[in-house]
PDB file of N, CA and C in Angstrom:
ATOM      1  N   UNK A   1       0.776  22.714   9.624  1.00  0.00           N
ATOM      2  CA  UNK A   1       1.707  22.786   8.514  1.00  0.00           C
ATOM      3  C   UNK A   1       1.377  21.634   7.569  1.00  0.00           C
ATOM      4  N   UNK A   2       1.506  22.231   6.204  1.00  0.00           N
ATOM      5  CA  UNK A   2       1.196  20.578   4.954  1.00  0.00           C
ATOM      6  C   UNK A   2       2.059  20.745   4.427  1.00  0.00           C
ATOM      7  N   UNK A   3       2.581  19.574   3.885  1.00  0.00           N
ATOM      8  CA  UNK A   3       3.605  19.038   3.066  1.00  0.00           C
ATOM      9  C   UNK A   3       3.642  18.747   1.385  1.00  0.00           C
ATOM     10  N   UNK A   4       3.386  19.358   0.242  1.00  0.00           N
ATOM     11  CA  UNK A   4       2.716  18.855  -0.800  1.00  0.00           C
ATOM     12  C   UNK A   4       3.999  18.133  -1.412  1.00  0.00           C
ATOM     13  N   UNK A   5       3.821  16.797  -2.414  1.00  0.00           N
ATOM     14  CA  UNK A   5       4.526  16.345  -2.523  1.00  0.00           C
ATOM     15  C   UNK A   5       4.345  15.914  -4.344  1.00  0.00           C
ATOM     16  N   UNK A   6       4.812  16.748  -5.267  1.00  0.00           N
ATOM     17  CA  UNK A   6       4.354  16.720  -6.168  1.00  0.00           C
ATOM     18  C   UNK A   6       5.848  15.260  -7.264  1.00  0.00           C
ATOM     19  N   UNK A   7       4.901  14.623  -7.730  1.00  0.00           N
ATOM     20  CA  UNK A   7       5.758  13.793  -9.137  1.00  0.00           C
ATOM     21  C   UNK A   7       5.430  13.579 -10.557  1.00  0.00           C
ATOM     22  N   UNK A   8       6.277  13.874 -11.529  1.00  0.00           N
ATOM     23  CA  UNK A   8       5.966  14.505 -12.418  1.00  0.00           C
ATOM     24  C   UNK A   8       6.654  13.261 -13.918  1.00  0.00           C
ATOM     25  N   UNK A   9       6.136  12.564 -15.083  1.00  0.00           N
ATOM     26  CA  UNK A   9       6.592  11.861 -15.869  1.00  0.00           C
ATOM     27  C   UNK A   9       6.679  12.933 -16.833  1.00  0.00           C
ATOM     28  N   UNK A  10       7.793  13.465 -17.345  1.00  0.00           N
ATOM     29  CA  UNK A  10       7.336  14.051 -18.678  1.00  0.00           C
ATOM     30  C   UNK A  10       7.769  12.920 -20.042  1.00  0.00           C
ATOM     31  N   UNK A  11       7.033  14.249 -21.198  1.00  0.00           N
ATOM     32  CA  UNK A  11       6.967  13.085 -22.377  1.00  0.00           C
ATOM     33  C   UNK A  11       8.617  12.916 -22.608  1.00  0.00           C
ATOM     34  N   UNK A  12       8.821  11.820 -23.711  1.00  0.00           N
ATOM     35  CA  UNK A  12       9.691  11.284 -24.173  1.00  0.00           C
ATOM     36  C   UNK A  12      10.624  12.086 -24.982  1.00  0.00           C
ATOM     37  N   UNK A  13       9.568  13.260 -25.560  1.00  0.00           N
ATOM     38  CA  UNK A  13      10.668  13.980 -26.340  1.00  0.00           C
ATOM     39  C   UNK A  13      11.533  15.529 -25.949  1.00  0.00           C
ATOM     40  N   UNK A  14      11.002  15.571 -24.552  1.00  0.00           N
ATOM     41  CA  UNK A  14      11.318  16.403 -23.966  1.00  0.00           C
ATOM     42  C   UNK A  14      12.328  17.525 -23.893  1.00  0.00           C
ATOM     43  N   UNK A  15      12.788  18.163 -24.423  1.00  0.00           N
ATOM     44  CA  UNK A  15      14.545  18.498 -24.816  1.00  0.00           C
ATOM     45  C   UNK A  15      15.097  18.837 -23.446  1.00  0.00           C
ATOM     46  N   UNK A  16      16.352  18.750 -23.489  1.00  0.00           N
ATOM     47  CA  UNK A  16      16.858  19.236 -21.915  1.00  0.00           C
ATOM     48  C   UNK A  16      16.846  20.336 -22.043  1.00  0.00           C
ATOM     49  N   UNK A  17      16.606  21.305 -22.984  1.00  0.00           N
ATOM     50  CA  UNK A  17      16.444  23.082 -22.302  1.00  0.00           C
ATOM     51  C   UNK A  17      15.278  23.182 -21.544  1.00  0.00           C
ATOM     52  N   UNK A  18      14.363  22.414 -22.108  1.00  0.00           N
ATOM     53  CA  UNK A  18      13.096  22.989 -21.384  1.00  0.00           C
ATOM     54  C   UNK A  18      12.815  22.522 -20.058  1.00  0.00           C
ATOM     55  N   UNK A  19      13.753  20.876 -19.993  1.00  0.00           N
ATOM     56  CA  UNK A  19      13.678  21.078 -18.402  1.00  0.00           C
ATOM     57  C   UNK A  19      14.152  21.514 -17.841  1.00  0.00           C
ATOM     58  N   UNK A  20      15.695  22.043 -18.327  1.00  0.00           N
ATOM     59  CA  UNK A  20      16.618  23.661 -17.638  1.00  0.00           C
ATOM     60  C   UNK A  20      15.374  24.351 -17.443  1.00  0.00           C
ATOM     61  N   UNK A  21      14.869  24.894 -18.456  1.00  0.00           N
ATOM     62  CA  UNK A  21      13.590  25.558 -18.080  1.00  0.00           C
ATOM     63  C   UNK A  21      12.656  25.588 -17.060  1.00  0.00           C
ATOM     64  N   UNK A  22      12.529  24.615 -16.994  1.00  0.00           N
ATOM     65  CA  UNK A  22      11.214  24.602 -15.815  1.00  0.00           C
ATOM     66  C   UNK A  22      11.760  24.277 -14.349  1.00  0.00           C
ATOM     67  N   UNK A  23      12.885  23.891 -14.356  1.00  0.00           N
ATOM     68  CA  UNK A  23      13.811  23.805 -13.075  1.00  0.00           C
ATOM     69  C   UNK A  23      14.196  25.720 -12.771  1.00  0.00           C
ATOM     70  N   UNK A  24      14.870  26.498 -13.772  1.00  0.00           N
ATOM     71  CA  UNK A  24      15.185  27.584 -13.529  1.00  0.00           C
ATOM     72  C   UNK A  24      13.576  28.378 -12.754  1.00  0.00           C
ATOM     73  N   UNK A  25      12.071  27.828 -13.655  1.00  0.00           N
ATOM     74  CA  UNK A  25      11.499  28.764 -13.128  1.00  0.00           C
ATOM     75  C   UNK A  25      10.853  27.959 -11.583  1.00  0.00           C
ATOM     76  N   UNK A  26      10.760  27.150 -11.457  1.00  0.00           N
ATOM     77  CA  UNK A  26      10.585  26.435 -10.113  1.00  0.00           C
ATOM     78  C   UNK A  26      11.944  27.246  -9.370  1.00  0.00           C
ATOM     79  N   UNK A  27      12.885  27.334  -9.374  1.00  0.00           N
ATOM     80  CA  UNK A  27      13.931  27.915  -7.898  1.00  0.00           C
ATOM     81  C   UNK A  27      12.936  29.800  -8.353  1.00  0.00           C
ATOM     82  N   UNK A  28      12.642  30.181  -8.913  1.00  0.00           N
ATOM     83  CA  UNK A  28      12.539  31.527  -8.773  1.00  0.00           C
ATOM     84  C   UNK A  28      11.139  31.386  -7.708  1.00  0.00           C
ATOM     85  N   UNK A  29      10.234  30.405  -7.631  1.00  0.00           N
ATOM     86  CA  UNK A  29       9.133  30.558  -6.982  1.00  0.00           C
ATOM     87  C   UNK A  29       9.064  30.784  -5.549  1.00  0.00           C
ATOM     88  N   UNK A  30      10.293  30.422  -4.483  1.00  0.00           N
ATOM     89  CA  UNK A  30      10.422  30.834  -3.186  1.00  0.00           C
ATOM     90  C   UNK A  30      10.148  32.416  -2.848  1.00  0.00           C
ATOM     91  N   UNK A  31      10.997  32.881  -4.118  1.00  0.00           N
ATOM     92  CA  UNK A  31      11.585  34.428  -3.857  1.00  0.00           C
ATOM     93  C   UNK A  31      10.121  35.381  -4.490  1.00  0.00           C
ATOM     94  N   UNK A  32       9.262  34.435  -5.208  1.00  0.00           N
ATOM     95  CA  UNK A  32       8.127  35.218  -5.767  1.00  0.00           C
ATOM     96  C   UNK A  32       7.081  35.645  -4.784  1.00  0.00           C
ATOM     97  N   UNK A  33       6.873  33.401  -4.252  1.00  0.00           N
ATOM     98  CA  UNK A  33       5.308  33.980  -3.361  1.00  0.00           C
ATOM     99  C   UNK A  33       5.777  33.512  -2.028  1.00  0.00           C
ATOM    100  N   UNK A  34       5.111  34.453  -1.393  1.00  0.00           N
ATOM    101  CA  UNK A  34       5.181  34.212   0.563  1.00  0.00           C
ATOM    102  C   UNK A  34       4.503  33.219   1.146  1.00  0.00           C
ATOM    103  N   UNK A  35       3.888  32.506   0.540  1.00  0.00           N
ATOM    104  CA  UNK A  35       3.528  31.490   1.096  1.00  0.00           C
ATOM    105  C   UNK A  35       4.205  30.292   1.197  1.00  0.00           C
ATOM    106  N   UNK A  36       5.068  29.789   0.527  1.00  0.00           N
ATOM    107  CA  UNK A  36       5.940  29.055   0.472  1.00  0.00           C
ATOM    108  C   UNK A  36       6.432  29.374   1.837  1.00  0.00           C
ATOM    109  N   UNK A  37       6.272  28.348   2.966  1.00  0.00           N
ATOM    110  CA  UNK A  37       6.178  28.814   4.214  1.00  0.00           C
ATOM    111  C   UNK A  37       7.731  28.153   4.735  1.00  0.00           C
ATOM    112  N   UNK A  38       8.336  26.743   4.059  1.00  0.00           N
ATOM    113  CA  UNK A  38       9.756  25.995   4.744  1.00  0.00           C
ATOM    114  C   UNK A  38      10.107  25.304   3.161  1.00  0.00           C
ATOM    115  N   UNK A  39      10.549  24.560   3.392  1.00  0.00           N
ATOM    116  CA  UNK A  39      11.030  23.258   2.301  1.00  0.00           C
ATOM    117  C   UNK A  39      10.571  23.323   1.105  1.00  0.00           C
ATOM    118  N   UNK A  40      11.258  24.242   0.120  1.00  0.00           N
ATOM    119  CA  UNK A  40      10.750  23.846  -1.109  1.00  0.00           C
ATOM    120  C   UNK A  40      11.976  23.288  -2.080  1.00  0.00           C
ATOM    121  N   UNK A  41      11.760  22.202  -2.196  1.00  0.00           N
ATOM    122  CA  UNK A  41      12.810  21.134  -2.990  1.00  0.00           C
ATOM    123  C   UNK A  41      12.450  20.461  -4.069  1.00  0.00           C
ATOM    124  N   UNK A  42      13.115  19.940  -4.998  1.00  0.00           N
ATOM    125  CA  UNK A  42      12.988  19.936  -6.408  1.00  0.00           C
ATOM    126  C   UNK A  42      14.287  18.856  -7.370  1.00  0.00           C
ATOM    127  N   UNK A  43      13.752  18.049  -7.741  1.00  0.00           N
ATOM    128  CA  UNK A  43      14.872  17.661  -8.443  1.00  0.00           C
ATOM    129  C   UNK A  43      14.738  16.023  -9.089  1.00  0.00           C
ATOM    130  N   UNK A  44      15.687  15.682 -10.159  1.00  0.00           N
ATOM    131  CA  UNK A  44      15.318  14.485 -10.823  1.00  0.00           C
ATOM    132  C   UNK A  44      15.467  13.226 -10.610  1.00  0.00           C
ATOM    133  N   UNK A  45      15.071  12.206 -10.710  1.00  0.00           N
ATOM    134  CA  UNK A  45      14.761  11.077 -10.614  1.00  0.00           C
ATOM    135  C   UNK A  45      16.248  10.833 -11.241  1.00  0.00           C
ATOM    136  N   UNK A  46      16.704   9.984 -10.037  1.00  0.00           N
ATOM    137  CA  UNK A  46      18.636   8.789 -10.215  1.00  0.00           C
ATOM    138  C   UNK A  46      18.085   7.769 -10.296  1.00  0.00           C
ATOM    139  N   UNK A  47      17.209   7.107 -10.057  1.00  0.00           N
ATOM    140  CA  UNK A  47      17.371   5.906 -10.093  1.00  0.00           C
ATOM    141  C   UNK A  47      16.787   5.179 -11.673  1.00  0.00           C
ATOM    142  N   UNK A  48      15.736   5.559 -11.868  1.00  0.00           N
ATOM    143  CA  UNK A  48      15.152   5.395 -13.313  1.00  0.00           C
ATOM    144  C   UNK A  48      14.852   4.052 -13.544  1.00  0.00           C
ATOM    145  N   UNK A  49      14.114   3.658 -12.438  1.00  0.00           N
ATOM    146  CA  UNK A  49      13.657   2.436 -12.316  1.00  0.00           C
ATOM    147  C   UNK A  49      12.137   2.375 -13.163  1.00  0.00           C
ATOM    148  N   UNK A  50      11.567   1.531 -13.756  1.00  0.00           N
ATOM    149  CA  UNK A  50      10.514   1.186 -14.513  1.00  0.00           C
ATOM    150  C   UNK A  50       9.649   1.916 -13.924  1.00  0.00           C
ATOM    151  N   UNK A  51       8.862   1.759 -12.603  1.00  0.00           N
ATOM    152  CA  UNK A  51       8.227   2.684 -11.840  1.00  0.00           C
ATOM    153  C   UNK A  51       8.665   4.480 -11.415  1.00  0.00           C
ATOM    154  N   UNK A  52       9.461   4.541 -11.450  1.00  0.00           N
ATOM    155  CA  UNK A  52       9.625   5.796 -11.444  1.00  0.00           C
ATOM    156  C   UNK A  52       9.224   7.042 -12.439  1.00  0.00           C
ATOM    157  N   UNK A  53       9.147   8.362 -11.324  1.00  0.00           N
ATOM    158  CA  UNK A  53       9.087   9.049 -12.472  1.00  0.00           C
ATOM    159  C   UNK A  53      10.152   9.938 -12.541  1.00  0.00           C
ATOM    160  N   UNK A  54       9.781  11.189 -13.266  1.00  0.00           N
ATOM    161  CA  UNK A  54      10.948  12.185 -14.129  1.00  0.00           C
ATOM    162  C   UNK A  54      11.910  12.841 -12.609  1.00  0.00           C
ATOM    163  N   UNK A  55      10.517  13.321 -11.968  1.00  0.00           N
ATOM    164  CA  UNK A  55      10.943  14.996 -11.152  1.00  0.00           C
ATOM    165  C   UNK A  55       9.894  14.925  -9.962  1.00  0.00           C
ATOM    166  N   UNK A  56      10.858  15.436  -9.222  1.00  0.00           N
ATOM    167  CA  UNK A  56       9.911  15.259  -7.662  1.00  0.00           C
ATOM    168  C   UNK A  56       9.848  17.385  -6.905  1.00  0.00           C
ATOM    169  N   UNK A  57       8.485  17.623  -7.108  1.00  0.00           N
ATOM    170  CA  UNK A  57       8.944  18.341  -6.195  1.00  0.00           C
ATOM    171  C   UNK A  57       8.398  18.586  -4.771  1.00  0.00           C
ATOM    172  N   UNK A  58       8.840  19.343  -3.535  1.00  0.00           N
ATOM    173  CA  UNK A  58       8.475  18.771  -2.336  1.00  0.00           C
ATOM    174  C   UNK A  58       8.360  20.054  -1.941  1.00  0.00           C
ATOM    175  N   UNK A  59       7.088  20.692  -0.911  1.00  0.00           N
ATOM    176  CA  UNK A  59       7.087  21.979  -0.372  1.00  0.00           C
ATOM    177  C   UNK A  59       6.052  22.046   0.244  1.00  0.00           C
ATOM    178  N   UNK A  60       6.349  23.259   1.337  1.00  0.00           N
ATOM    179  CA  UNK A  60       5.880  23.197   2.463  1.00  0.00           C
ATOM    180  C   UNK A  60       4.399  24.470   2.702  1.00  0.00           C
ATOM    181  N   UNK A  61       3.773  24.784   2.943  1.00  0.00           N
ATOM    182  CA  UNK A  61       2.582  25.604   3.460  1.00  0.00           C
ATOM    183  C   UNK A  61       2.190  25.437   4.725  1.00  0.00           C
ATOM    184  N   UNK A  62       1.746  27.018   5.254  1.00  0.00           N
ATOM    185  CA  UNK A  62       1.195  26.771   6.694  1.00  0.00           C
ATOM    186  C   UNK A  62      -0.436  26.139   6.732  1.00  0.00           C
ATOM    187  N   UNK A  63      -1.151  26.427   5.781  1.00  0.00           N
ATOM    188  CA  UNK A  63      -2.269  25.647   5.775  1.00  0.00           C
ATOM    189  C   UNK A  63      -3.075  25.387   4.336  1.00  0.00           C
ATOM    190  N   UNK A  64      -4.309  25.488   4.141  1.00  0.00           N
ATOM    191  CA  UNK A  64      -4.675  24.606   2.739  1.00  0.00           C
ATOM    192  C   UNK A  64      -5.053  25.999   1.924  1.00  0.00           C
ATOM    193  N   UNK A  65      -5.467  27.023   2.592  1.00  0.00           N
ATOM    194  CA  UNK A  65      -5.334  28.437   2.021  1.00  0.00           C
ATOM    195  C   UNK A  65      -3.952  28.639   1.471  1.00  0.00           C
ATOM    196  N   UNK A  66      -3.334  28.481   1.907  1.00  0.00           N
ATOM    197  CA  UNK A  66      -1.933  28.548   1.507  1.00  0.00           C
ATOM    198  C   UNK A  66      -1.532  28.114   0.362  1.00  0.00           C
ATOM    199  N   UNK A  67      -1.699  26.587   0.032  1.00  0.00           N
ATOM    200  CA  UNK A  67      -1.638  25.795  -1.013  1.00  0.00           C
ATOM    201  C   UNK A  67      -2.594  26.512  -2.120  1.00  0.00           C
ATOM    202  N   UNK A  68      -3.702  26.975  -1.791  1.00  0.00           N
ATOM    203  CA  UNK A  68      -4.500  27.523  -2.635  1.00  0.00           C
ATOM    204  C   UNK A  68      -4.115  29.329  -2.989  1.00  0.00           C
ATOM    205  N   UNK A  69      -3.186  29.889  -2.413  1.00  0.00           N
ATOM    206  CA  UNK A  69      -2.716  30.980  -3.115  1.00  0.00           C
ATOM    207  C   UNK A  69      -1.833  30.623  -3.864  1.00  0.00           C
ATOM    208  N   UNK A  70      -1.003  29.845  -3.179  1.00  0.00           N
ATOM    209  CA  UNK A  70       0.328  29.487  -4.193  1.00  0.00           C
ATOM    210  C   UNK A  70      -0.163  28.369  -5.713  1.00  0.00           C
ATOM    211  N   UNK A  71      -1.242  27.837  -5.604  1.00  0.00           N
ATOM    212  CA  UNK A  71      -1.933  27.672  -6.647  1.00  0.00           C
ATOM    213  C   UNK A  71      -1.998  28.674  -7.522  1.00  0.00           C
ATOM    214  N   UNK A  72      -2.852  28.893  -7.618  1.00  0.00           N
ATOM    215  CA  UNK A  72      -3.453  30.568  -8.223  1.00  0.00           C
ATOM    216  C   UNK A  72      -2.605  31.591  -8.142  1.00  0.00           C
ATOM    217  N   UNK A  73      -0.826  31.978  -7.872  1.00  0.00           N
ATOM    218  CA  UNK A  73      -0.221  33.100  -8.081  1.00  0.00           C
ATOM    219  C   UNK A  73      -0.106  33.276  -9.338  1.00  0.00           C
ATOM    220  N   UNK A  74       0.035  34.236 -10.041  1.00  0.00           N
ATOM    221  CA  UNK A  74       0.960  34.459 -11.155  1.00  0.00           C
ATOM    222  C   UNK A  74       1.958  33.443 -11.630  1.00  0.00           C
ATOM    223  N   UNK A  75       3.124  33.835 -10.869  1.00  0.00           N
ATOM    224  CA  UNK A  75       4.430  33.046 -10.910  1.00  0.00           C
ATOM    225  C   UNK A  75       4.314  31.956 -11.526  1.00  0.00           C
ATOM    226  N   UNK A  76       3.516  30.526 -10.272  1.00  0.00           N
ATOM    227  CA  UNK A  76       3.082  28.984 -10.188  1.00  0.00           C
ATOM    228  C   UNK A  76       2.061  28.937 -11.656  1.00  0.00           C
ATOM    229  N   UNK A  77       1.590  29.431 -12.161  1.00  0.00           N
ATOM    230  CA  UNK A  77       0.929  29.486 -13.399  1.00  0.00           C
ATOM    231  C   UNK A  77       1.512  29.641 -14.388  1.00  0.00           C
ATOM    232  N   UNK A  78       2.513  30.344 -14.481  1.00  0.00           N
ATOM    233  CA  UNK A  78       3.918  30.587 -15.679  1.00  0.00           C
ATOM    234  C   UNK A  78       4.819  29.262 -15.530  1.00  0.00           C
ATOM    235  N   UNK A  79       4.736  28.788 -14.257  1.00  0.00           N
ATOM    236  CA  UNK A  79       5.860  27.821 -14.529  1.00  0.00           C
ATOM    237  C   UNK A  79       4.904  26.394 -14.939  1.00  0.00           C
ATOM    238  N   UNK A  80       3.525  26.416 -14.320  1.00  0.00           N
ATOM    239  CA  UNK A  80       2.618  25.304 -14.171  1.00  0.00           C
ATOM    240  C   UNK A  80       2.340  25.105 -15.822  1.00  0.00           C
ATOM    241  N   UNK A  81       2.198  26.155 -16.847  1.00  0.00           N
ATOM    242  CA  UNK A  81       1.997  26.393 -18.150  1.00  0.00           C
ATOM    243  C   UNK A  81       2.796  25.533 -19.172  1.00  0.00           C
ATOM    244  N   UNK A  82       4.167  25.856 -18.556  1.00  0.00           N
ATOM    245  CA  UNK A  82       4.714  25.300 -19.261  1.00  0.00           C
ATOM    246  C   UNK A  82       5.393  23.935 -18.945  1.00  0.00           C
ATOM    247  N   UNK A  83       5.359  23.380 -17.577  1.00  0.00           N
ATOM    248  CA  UNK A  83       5.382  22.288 -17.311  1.00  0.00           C
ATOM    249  C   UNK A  83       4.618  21.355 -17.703  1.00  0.00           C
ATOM    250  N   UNK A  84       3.078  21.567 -17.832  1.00  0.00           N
ATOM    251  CA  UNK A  84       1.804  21.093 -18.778  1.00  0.00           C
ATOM    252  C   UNK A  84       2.021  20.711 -20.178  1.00  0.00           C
ATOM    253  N   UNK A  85       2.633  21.593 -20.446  1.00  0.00           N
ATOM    254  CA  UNK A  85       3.410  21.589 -22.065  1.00  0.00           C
ATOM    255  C   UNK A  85       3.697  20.335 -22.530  1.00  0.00           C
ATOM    256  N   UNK A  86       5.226  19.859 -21.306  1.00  0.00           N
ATOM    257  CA  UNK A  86       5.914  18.830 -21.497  1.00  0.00           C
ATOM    258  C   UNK A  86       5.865  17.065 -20.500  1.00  0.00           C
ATOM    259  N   UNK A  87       4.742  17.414 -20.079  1.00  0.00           N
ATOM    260  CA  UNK A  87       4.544  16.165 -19.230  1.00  0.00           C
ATOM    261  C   UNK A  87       2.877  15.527 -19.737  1.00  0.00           C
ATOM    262  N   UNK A  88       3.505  14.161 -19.254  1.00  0.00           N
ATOM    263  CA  UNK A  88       2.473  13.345 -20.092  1.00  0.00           C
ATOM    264  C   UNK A  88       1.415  12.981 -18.292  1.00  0.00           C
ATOM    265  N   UNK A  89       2.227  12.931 -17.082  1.00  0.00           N
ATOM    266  CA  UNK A  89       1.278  12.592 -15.729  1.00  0.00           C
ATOM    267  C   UNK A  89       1.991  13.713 -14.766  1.00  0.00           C
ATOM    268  N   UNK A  90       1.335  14.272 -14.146  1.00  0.00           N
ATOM    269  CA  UNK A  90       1.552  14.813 -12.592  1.00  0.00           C
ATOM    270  C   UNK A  90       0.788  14.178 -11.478  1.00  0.00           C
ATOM    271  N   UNK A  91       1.244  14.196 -10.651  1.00  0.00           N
ATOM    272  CA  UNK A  91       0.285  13.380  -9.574  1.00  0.00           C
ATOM    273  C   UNK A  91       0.925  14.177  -8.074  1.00  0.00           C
ATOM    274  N   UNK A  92      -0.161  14.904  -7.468  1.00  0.00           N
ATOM    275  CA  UNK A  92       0.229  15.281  -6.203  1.00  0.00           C
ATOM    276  C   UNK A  92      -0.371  15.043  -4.669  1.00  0.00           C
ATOM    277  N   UNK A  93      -0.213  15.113  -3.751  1.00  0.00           N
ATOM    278  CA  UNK A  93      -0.434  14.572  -2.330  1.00  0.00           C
ATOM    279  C   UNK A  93      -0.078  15.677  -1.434  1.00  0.00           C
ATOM    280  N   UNK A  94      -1.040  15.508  -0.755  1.00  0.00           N
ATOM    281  CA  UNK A  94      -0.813  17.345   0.128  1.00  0.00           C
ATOM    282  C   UNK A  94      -1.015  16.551   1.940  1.00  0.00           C
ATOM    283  N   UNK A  95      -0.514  16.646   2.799  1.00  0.00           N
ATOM    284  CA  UNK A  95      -0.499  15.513   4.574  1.00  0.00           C
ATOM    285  C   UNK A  95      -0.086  16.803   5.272  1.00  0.00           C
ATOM    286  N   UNK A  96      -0.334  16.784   6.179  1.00  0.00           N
ATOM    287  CA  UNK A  96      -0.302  17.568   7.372  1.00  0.00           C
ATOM    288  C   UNK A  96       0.973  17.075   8.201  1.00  0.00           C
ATOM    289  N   UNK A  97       1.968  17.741   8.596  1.00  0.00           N
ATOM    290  CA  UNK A  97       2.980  17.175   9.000  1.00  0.00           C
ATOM    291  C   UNK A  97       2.949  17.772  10.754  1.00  0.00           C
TER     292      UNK A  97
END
């Protein structure tokens, strides 16, 4: 089982619809692709400390094929599109739990 652990800065001018936006299409992605195998969690940064960033999201796969369909679905590309849009860094980490 892997754990990917994605964090996300977006830009400054960001409007809050569009991160309604990209939060609404991140919860639709469980119900899209089957690979999403346990834990898929999501949500913004409270503390807003200098180091921090925007949005964390956290999810689970049974192996690295896995990660690599849910890469490449449809769905993760509609939402990945427009998340690209509005962020200035993503940075992700994939561990074997």
């Amino acid at each position: 089982m892997l754990k990917r652990v994605v964090v996300i800065k977006f830009k400054k001018d960001v409007p809050e619809s569009e991160i309604a936006g990209i939060e609404k299409g991140l919860a639709g992605l469980p119900g899209a692709i089957p690979d999403i195998a346990g834990d898929f969690q999501f949500g913004r940064d409270v503390l807003r400390s200098e180091r921090s960033y925007d949005f964390a999201l956290v999810t689970e796969f049974e192996n690295i094929e896995a990660i690599q369909r849910y890469r490449s679905h449809p769905a993760h590309q509609e939402v990945l599109k427009k998340l690209l849009e509005h962020c200035d860094s993503i940075i992700t980490a994939d561990f074997e739990i």
